[in-house]
Protein backbone atom coordinates (compact mmCIF):
# COMPACT_ATOMS: atom_id res chain seq x y z
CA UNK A 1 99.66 52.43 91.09
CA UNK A 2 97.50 55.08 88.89
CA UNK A 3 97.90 52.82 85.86
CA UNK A 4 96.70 49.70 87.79
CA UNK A 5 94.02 51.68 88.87
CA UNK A 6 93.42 53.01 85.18
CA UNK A 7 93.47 48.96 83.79
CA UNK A 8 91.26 48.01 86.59
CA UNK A 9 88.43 50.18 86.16
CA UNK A 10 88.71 49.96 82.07
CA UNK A 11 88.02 46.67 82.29
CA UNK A 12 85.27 47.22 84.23
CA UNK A 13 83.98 49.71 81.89
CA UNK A 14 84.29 47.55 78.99
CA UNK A 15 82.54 44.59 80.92
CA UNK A 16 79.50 46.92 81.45
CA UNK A 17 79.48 48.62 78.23
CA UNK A 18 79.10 44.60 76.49
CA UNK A 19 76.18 44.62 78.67
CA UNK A 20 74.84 47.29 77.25
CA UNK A 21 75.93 47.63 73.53
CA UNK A 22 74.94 44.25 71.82
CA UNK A 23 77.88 43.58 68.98
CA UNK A 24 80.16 44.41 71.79
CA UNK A 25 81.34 41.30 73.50
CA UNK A 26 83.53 40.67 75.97
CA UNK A 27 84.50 36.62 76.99
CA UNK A 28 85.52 37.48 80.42
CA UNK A 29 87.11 39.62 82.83
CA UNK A 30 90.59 38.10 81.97
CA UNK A 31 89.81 39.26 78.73
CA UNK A 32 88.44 42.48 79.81
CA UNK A 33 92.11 43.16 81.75
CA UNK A 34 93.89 42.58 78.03
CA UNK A 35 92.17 44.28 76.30
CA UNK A 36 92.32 47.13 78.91
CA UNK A 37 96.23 46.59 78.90
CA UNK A 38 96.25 47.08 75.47
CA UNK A 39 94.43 50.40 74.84
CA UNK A 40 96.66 51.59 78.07
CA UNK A 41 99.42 50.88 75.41
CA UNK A 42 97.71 51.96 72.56
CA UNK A 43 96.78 55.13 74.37
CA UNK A 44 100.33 56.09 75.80
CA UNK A 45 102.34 55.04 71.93
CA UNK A 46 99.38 57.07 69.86
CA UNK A 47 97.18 59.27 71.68
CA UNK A 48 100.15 62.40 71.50
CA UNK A 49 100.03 61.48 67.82
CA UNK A 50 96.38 61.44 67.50
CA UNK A 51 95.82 64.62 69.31
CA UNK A 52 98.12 66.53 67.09
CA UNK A 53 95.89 65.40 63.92
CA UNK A 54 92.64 66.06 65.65
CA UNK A 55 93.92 69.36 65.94
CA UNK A 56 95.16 69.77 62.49
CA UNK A 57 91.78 68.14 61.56
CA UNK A 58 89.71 70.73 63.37
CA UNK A 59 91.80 73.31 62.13
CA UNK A 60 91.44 72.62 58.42
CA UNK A 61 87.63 71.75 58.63
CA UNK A 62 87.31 75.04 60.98
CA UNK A 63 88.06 78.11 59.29
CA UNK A 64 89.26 81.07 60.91
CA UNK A 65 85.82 83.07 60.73
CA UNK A 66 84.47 80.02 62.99
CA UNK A 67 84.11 80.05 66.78
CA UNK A 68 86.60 78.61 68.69
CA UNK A 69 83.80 76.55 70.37
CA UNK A 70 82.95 75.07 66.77
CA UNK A 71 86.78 74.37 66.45
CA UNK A 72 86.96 72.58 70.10
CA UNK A 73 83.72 70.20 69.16
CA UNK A 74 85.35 69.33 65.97
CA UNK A 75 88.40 68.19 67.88
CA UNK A 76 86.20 66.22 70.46
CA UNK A 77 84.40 64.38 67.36
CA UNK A 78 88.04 63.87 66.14
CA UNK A 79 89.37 62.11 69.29
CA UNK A 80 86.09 60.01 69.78
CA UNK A 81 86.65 58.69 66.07
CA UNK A 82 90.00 58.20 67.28
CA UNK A 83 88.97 56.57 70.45
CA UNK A 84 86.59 54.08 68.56
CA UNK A 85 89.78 53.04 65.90
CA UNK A 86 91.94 52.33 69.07
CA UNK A 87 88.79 49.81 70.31
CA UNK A 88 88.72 48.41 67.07
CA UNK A 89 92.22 47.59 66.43
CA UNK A 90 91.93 46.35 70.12
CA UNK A 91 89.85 43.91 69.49
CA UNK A 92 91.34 42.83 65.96
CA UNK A 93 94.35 42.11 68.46
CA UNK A 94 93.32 41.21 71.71
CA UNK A 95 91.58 37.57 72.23
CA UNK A 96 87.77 37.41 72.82
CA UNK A 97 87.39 40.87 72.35
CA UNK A 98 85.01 41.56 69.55
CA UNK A 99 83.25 44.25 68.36
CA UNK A 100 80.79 43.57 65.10
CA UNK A 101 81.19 47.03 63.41
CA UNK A 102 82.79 50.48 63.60
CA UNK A 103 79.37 51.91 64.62
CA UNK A 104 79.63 49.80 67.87
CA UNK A 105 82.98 50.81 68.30
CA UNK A 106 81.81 54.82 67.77
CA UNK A 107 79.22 54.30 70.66
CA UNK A 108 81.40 51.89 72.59
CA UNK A 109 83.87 55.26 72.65
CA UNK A 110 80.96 57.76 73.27
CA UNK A 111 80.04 55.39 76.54
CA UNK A 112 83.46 55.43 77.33
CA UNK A 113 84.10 59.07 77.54
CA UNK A 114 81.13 59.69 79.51
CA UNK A 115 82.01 56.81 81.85
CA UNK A 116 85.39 58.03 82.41
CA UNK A 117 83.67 61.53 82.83
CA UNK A 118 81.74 60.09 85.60
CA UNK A 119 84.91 58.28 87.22
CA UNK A 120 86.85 61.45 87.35
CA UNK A 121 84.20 63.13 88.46
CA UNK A 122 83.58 60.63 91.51
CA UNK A 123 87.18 60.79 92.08
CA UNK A 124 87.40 64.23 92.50
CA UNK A 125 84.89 64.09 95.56
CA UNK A 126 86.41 61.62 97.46
């Protein structure tokens, strides 16, 4: 039921965000589901892999005499350029999905973590 709920409301999210971000189209909210479905997929095969680079990333760009805040907003950058190559090869896969350039993409995954910051938030108060 949690990853129904997880599809639904990323499709929603991507239906508002090509409202917002022009170079970021979405057909329709068929479309929206897929390519929700396949970042779900994307997400659960990759995102253990990813995480383990962004931290070796961080930790090679972030020498020891850095803060350990320094090293945790390297590793946030890391997973949103992460995040934005997962929309990108969604839409080189999914069907009237586009997104014009990796820039859109990068904001596309910016919106994305706030909105999901907002969702879990709103969650949490119910």
């Amino acid at each position: 039921m949690e990853f129904l709920i997880h599809i639904v409301t990323t499709s929603i999210v991507l239906l508002v965000i090509s409202k917002l971000l022009r170079g970021f189209e979405v057909d329709n909210w068929v479309t929206a589901l897929i390519a929700a479905l396949i970042l779900g997929v994307l997400h659960a095969f990759l995102e253990p892999f990813s995480i383990h680079v962004s931290r070796f990333i961080a930790g090679l760009l972030a020498s020891a005499d850095l803060a350990n805040t320094l090293k945790h907003a390297i590793q946030l950058l890391m997973m949103l350029i992460i995040n934005a190559l997962f929309l990108k090869l969604t839409s080189v896969i999914g069907p009237g999905f586009r997104i014009s350039n990796f820039g859109n993409a990068l904001l596309a995954a910016l919106l994305f973590a706030v909105s999901n910051w907002l969702i879990g938030e709103a969650f949490n108060l119910l």
